[in-house]
C-alpha atoms as a PDB file:
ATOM      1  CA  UNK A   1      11.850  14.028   6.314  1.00  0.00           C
ATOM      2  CA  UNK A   2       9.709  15.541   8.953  1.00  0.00           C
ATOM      3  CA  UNK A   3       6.639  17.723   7.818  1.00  0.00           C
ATOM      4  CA  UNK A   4       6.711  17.256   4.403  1.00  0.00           C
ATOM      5  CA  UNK A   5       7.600  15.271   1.816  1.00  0.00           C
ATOM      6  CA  UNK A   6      10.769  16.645  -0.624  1.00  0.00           C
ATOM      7  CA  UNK A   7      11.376  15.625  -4.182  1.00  0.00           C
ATOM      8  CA  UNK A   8      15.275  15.601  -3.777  1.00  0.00           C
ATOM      9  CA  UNK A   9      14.662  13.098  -0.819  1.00  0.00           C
ATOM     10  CA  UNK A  10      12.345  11.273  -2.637  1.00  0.00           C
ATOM     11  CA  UNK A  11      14.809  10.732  -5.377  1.00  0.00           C
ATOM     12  CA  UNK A  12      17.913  10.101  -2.906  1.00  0.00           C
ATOM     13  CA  UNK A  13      15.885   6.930  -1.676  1.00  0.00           C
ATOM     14  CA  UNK A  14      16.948   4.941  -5.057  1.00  0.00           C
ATOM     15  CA  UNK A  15      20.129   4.221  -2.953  1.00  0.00           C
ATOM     16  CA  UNK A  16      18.380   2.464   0.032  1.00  0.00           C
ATOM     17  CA  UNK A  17      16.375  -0.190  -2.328  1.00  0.00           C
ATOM     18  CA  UNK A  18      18.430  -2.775  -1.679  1.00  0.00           C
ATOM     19  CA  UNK A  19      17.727  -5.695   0.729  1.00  0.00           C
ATOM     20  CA  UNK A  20      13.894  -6.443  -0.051  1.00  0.00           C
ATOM     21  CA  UNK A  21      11.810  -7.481  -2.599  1.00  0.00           C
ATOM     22  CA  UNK A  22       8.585  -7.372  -3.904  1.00  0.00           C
ATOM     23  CA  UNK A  23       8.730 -11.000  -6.178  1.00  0.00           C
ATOM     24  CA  UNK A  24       7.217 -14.428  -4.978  1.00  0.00           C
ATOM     25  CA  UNK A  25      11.008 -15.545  -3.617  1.00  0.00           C
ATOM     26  CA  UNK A  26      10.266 -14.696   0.088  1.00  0.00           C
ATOM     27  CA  UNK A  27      12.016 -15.605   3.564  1.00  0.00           C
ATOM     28  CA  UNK A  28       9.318 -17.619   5.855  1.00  0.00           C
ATOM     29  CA  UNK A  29       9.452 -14.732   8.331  1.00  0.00           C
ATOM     30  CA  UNK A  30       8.451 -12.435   5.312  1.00  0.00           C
ATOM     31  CA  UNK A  31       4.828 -11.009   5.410  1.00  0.00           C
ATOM     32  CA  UNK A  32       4.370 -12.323   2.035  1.00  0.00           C
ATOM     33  CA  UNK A  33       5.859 -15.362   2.582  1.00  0.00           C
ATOM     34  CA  UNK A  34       3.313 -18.073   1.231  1.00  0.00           C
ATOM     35  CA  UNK A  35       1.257 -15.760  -0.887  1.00  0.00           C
ATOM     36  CA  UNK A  36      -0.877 -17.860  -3.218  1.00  0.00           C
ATOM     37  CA  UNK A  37       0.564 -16.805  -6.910  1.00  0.00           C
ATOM     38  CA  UNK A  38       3.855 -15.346  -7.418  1.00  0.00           C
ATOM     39  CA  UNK A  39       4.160 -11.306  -7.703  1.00  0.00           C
ATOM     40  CA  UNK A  40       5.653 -12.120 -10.997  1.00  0.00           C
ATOM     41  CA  UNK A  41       3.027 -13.149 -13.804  1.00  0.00           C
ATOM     42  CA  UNK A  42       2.989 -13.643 -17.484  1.00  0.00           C
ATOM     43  CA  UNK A  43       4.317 -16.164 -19.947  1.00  0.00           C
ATOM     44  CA  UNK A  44       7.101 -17.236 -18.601  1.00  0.00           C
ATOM     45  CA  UNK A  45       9.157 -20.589 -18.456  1.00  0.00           C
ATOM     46  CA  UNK A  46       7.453 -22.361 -15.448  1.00  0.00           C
ATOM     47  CA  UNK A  47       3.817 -23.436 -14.671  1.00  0.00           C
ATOM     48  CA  UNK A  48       2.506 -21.416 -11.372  1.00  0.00           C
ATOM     49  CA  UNK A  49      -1.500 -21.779 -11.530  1.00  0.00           C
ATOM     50  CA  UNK A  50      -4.686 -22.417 -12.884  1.00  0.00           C
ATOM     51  CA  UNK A  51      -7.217 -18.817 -12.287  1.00  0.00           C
ATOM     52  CA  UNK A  52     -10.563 -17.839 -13.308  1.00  0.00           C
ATOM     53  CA  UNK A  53     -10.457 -16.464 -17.308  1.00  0.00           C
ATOM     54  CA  UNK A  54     -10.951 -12.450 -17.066  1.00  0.00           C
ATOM     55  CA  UNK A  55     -11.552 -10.272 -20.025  1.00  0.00           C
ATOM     56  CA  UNK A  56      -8.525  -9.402 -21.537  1.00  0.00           C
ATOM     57  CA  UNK A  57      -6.338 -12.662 -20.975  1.00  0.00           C
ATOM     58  CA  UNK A  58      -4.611 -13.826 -23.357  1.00  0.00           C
ATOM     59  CA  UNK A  59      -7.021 -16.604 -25.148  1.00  0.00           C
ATOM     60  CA  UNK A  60      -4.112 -18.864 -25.936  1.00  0.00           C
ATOM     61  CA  UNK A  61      -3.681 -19.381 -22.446  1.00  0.00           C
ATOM     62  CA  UNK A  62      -6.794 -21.033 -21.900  1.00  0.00           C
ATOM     63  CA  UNK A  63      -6.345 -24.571 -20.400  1.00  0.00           C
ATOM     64  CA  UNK A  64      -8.991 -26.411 -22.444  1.00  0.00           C
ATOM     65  CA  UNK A  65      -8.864 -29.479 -20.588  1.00  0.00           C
ATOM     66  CA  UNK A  66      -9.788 -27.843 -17.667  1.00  0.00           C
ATOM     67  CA  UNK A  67     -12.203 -25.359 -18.612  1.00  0.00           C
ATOM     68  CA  UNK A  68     -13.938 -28.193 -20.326  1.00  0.00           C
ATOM     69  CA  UNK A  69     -14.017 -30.505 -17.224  1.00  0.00           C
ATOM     70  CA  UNK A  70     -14.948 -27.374 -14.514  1.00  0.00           C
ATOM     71  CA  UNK A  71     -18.132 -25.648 -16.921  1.00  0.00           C
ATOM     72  CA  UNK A  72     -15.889 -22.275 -16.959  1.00  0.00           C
ATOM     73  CA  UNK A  73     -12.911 -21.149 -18.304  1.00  0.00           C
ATOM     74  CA  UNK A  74      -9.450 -21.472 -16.628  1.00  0.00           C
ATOM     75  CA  UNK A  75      -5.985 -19.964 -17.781  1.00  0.00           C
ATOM     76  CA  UNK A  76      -2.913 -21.299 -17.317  1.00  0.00           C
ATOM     77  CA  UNK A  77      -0.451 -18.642 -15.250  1.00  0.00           C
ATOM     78  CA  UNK A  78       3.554 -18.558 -15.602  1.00  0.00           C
ATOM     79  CA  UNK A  79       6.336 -17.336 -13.570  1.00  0.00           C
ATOM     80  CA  UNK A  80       9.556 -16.033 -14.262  1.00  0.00           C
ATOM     81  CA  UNK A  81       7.801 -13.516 -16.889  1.00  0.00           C
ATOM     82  CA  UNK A  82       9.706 -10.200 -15.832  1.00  0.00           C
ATOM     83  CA  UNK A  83       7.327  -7.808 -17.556  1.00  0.00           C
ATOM     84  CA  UNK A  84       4.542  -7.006 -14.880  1.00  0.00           C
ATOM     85  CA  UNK A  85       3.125  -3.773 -13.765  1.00  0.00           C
ATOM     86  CA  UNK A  86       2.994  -2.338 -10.764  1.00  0.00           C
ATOM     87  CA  UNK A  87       0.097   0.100  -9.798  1.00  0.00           C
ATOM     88  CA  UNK A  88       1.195   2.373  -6.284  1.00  0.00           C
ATOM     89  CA  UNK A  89      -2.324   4.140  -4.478  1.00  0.00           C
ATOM     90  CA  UNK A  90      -0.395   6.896  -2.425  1.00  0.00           C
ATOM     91  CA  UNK A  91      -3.327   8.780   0.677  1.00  0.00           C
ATOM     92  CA  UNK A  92      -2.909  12.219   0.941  1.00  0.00           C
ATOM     93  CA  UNK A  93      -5.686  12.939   2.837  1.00  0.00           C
ATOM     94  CA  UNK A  94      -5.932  15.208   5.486  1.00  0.00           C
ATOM     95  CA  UNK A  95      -5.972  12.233   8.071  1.00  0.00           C
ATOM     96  CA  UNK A  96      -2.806  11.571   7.134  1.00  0.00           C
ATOM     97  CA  UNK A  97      -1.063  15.043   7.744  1.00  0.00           C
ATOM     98  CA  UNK A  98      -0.152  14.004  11.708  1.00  0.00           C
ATOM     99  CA  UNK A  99       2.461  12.567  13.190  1.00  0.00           C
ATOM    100  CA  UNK A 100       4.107  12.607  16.490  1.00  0.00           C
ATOM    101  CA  UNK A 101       7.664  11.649  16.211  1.00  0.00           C
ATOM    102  CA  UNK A 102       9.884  12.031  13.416  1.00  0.00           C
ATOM    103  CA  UNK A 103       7.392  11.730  10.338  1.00  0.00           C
ATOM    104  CA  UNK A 104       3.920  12.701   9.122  1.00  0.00           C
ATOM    105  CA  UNK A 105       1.861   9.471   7.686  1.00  0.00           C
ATOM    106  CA  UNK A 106       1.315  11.983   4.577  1.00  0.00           C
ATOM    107  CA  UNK A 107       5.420  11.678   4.573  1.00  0.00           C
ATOM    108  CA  UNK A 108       5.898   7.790   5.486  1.00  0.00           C
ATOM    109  CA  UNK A 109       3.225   7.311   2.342  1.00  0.00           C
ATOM    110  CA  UNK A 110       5.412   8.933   0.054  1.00  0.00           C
ATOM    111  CA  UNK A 111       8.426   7.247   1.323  1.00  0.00           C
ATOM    112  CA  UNK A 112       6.952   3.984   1.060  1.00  0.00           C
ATOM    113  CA  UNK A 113       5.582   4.882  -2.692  1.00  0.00           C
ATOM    114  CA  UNK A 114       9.126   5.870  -3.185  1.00  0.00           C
ATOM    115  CA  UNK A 115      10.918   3.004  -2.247  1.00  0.00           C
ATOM    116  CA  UNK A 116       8.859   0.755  -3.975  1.00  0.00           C
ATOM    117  CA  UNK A 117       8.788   2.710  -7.306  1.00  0.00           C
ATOM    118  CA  UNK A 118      12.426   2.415  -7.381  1.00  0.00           C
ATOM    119  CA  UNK A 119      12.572  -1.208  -6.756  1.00  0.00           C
ATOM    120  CA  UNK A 120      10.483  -1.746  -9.554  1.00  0.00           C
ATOM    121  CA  UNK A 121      12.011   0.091 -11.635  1.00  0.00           C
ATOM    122  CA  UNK A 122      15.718  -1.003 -10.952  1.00  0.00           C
ATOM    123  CA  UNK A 123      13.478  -4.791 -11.737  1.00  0.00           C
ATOM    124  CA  UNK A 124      13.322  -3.405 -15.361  1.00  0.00           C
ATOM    125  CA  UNK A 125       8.953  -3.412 -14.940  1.00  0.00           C
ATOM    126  CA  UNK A 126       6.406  -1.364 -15.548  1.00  0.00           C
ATOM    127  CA  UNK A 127       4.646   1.700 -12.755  1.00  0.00           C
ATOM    128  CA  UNK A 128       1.928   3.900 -12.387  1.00  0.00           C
ATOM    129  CA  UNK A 129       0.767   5.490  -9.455  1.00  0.00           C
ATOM    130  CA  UNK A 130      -2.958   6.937  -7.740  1.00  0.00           C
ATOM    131  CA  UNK A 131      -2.111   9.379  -5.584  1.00  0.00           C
ATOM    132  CA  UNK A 132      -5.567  10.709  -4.007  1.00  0.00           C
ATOM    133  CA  UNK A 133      -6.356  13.597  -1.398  1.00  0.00           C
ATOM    134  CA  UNK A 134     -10.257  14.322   0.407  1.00  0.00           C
ATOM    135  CA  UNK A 135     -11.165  16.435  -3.002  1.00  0.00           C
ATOM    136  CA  UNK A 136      -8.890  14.849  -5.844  1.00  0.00           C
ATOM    137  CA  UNK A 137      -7.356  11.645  -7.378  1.00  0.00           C
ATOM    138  CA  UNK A 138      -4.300  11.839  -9.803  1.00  0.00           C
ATOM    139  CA  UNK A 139      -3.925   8.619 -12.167  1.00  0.00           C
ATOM    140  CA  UNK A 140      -0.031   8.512 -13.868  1.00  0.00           C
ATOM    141  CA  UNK A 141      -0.411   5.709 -16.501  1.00  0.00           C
ATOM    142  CA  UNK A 142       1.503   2.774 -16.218  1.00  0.00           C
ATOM    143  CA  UNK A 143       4.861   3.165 -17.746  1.00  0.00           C
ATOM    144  CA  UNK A 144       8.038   1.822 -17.730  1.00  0.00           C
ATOM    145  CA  UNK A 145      10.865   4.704 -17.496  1.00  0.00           C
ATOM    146  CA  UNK A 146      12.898   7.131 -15.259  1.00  0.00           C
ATOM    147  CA  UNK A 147      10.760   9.641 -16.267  1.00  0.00           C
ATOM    148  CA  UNK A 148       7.481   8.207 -15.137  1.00  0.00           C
ATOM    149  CA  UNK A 149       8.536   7.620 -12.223  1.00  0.00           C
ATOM    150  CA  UNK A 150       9.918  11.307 -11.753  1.00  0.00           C
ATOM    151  CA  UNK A 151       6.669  12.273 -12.323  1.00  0.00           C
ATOM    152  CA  UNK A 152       5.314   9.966 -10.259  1.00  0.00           C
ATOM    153  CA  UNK A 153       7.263  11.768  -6.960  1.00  0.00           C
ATOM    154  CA  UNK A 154       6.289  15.260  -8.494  1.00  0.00           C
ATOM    155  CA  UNK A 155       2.427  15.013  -8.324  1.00  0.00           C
ATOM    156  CA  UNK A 156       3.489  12.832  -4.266  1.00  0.00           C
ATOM    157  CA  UNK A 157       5.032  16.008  -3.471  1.00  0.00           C
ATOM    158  CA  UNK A 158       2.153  18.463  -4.587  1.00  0.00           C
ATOM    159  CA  UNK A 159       0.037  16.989  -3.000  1.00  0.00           C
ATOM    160  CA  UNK A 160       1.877  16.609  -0.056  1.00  0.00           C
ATOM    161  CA  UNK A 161       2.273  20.148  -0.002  1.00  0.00           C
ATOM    162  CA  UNK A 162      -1.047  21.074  -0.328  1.00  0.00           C
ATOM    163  CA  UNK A 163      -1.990  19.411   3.500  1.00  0.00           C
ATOM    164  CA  UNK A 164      -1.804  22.248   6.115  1.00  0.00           C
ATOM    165  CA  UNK A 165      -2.882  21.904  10.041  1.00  0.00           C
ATOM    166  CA  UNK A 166      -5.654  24.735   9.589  1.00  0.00           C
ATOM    167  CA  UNK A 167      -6.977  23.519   5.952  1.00  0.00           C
ATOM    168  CA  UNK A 168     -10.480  23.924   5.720  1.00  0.00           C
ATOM    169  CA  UNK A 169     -10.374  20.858   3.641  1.00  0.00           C
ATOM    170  CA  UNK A 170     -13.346  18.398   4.864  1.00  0.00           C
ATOM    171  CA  UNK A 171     -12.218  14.621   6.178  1.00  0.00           C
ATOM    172  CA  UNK A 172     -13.704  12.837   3.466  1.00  0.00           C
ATOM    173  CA  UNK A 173     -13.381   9.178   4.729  1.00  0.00           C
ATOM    174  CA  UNK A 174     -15.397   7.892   1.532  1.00  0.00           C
ATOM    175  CA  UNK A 175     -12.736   8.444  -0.661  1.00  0.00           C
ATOM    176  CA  UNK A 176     -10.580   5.290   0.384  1.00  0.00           C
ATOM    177  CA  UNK A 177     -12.871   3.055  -1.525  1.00  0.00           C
ATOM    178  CA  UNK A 178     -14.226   5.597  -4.194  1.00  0.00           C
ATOM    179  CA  UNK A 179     -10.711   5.495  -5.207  1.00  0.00           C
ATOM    180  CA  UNK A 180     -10.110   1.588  -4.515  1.00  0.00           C
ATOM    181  CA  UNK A 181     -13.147   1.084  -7.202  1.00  0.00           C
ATOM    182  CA  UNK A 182     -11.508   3.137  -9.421  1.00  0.00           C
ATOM    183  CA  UNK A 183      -8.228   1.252  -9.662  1.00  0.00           C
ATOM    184  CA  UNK A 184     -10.333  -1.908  -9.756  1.00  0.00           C
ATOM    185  CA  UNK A 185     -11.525  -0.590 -13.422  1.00  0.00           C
ATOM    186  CA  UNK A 186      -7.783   0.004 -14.424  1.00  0.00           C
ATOM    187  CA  UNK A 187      -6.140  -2.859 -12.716  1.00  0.00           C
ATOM    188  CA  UNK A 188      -8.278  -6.064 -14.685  1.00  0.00           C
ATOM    189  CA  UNK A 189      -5.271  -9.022 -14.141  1.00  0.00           C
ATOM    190  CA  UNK A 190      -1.991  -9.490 -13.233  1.00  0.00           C
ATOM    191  CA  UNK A 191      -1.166  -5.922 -11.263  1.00  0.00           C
ATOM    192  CA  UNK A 192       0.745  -5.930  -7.747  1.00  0.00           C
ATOM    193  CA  UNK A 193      -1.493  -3.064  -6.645  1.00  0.00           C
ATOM    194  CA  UNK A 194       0.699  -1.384  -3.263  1.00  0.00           C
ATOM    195  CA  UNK A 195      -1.773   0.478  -1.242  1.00  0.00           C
ATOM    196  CA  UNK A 196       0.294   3.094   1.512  1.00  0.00           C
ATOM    197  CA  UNK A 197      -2.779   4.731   3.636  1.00  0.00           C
ATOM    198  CA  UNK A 198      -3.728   4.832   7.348  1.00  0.00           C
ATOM    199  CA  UNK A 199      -7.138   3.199   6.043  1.00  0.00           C
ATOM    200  CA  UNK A 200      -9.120   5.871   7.468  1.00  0.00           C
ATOM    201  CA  UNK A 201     -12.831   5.381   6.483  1.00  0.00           C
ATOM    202  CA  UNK A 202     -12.021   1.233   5.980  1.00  0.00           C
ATOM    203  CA  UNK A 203     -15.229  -0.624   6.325  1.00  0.00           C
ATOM    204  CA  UNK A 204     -16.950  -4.236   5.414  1.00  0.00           C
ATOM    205  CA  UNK A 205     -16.928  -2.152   1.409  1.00  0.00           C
ATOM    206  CA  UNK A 206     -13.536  -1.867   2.337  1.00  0.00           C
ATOM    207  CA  UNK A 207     -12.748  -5.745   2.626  1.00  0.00           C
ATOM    208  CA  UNK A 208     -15.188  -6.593  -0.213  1.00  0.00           C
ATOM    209  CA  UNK A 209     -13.459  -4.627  -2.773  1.00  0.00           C
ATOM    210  CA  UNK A 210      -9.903  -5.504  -1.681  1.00  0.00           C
ATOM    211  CA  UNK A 211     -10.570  -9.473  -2.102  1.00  0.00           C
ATOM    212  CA  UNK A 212     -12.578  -8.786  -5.602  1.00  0.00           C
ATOM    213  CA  UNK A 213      -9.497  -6.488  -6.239  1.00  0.00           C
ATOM    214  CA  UNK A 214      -7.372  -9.423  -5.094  1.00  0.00           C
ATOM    215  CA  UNK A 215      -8.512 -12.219  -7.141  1.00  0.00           C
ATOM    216  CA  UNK A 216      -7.154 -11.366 -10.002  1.00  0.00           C
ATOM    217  CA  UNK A 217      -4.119  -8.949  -9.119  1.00  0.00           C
ATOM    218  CA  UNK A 218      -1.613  -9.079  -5.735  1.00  0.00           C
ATOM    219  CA  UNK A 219      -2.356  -6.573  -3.665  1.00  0.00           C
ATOM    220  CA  UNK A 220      -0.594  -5.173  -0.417  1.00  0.00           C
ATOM    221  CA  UNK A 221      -1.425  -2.925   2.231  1.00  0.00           C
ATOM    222  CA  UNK A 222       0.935  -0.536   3.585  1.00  0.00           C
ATOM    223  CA  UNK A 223      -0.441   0.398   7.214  1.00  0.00           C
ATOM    224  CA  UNK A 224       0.487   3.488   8.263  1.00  0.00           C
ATOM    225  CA  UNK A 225       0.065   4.115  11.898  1.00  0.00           C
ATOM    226  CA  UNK A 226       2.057   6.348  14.379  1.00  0.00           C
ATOM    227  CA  UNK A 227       2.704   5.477  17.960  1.00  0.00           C
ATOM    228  CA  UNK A 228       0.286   7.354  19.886  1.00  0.00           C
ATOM    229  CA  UNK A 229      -2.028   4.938  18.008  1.00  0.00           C
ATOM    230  CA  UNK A 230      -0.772   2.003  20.124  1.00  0.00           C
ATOM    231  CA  UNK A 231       0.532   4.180  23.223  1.00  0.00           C
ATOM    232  CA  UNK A 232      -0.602   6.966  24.796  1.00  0.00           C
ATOM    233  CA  UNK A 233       1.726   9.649  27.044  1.00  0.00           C
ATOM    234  CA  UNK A 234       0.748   9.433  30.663  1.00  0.00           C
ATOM    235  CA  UNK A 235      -0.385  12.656  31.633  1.00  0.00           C
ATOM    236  CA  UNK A 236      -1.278  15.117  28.739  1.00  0.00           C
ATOM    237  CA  UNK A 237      -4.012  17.201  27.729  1.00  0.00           C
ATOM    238  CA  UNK A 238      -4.560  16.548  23.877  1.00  0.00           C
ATOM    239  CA  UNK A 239      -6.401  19.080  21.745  1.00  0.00           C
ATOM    240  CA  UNK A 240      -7.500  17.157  18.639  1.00  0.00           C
ATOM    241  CA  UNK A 241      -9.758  18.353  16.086  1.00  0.00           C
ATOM    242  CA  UNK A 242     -12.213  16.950  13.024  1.00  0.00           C
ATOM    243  CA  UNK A 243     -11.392  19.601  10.996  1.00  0.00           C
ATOM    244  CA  UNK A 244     -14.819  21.114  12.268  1.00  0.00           C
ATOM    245  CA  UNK A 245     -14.699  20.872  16.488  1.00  0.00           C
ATOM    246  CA  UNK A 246     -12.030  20.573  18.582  1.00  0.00           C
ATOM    247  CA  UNK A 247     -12.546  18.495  21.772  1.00  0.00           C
ATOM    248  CA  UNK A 248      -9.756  18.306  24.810  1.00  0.00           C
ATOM    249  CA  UNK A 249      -8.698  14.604  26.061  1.00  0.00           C
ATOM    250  CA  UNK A 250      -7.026  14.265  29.373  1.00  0.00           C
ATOM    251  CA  UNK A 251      -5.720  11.607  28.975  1.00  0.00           C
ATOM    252  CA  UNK A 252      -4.090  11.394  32.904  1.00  0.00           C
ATOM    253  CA  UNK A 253      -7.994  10.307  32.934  1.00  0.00           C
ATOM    254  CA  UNK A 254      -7.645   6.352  32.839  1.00  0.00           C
ATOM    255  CA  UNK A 255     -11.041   5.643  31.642  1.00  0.00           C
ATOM    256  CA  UNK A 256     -10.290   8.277  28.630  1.00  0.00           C
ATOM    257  CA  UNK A 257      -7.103   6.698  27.654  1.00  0.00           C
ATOM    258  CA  UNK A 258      -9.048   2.811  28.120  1.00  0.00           C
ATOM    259  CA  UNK A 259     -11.583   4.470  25.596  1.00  0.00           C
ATOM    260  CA  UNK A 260      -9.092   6.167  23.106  1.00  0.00           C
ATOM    261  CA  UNK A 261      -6.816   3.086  23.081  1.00  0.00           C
ATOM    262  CA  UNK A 262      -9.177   0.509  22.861  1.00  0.00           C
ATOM    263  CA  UNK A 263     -11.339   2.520  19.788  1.00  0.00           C
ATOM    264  CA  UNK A 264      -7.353   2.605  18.144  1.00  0.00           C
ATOM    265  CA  UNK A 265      -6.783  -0.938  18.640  1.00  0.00           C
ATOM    266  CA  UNK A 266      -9.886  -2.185  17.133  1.00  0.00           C
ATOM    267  CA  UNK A 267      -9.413  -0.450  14.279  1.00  0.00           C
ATOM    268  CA  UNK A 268      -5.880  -1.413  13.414  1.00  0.00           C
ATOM    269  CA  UNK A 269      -6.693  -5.153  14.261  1.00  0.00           C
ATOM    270  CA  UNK A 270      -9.413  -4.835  12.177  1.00  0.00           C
ATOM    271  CA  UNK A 271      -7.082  -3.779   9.309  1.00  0.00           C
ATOM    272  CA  UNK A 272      -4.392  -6.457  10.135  1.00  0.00           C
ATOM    273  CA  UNK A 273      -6.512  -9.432   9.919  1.00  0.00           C
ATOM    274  CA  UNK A 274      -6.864  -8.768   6.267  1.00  0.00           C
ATOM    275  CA  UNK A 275      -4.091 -10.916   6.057  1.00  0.00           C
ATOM    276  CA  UNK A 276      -5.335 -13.563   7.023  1.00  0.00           C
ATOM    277  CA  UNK A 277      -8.644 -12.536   6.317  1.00  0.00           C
ATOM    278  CA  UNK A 278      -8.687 -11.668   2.661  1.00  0.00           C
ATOM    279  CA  UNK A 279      -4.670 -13.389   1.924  1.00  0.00           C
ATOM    280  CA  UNK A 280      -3.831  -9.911   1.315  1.00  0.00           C
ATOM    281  CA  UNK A 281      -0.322  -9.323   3.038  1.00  0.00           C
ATOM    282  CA  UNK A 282      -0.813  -5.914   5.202  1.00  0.00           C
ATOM    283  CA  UNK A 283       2.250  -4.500   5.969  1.00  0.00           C
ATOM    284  CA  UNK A 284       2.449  -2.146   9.269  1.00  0.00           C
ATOM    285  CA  UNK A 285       4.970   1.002   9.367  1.00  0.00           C
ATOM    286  CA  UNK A 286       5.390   3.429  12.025  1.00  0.00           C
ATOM    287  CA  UNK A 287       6.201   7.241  11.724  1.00  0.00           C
ATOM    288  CA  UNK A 288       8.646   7.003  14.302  1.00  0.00           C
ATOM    289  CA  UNK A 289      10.904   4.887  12.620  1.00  0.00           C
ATOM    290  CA  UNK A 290      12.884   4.855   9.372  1.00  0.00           C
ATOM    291  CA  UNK A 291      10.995   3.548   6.532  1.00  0.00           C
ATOM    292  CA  UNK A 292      13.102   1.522   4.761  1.00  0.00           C
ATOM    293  CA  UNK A 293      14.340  -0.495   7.327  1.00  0.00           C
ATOM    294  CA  UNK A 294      11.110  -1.462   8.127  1.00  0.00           C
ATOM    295  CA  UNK A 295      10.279  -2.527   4.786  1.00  0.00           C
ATOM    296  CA  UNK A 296      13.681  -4.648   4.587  1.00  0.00           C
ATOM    297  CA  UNK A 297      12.500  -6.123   7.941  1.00  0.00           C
ATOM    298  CA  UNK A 298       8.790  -7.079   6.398  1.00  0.00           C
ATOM    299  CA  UNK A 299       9.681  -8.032   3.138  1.00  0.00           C
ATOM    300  CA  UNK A 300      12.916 -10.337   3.930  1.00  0.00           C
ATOM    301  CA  UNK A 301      16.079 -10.343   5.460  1.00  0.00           C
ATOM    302  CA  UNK A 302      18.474  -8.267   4.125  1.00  0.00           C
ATOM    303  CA  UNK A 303      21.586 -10.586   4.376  1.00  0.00           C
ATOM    304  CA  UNK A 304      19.140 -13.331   2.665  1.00  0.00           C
ATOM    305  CA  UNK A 305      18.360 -11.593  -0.307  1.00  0.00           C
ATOM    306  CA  UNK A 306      21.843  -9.927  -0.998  1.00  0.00           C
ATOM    307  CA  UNK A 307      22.524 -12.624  -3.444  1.00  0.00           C
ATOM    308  CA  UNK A 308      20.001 -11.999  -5.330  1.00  0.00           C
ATOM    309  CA  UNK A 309      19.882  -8.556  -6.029  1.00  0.00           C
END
């Protein structure tokens, strides 16, 4: 895609949903292989776990027996139940408008949104979206239908849009977990919340309010992260800029590229060991490389999961 994110691509990536999936029936190698409750809840067929009661459960799932015997009440939790929403929290922050090969992090958000809102879809369940900038956050209701999820890729691509390399928009790294909060209020039980963001602005909040977020809902983390994050060229002078000052790296200047790498490595590490961490699965996906073959890589082998899609 490039630049920007299109609405006609967007829509075209229906067609390239095959070979992954977002339910609890994972490959070992997957990165949510061994998750601790299936990413399909309800009241199903077949026992899956006992969780904390949260306002709004169902009371005649209450386990009595155990809620009597633990002081606190505990419901009982079903698989197989195909009904389940899924909530997608798209960054389109100004942080995200760079990229140095191929596609912008702004663009590799929206593909990954995309991808995902299709698989769910084509899964017959329900999807909503937060897609947030530095000044706004747009909430599209959770909904089950072609439509929604049209409109979904519409308000992606506005915002997209709106990111230019001279905005006079402010970074606002505070807005990652303004806007986590606020899906915490929407999402109460039983939402795979899918999170695409470079995590700019992640913190110790950060991790807090992704496990509370987590203890009643799946979440995943979609790391966005392009290569000059990992590996720097060997001799260039780099202009980059805060939106406010502009400073010049040389980076043929080992002791600069020690100091540039070594802040970049921390932070994504940082990021990463969510998953083991918090038990959140963090998924990482470069803008040099097509999108959806890197999901199908992370989320299970295509020739595995043929059969079952």
């Amino acid at each position: 895609m490039g630049a920007y994110a299109e609405l006609d691509s967007l829509i075209a990536l229906q067609f390239k949903t095959r070979g992954f999936t977002l339910m609890h029936t994972q490959p070992v190698h997957s990165l949510l292989f061994g998750r601790r409750a299936s990413h399909v809840r309800g009241r199903g067929l077949d026992f899956e776990e006992l969780r904390n009661y949260v306002a709004g459960d169902d009371v005649r799932r209450i386990d009595w027996r155990v809620t009597a015997r633990m002081q606190k009440p505990f419901v009982r939790v079903y698989s197989e139940e195909r009904d389940r929403p899924t909530l997608l929290v798209v960054d389109q922050r100004i942080n995200m408008f760079f990229g140095s090969r191929v596609s912008m992090k702004s663009v590799v958000a929206a593909e990954i949104a995309s991808l995902t809102a299709w698989r769910v879809f084509q899964q017959g369940d329900r999807i909503g979206a937060f897609i947030f900038n530095d000044e706004k956050t747009e909430e599209i209701r959770i909904h089950r239908s072609r439509a929604n999820v049209l409109h979904i890729f519409d308000r992606i691509v506005q915002q997209n849009h709106m990111l230019r390399g001279d905005s006079l928009v402010k970074t606002n790294p505070g807005r990652l977990n303004e806007v986590i909060r606020a899906v915490s209020q929407v999402c109460k039980h039983d939402v795979l919340v899918l999170i695409a963001s470079d995590f700019d602005g992640a913190n110790q909040t950060t991790r807090d309010l992704l496990l509370n977020l987590s203890r009643a809902n799946d979440v995943v983390c979609c790391l966005t992260f392009d290569p000059l994050a990992v590996k720097l060229p060997a001799s260039e002078q780099l202009v980059v800029s805060n939106g406010e000052l502009q400073v010049e790296l040389t980076l043929g200047q080992e002791k600069v590229r020690k100091n540039i790498l070594d802040a970049s490595d921390k932070r994504i590490r940082s990021i990463l060991s969510w998953q083991h961490e918090l038990g959140i699965p963090v998924l990482p996906i470069s803008t040099a490389e097509d999108v959806a073959g890197q999901v199908r890589h992370l989320l299970g082998r295509v020739e595995a999961l043929r059969r079952q899609l």
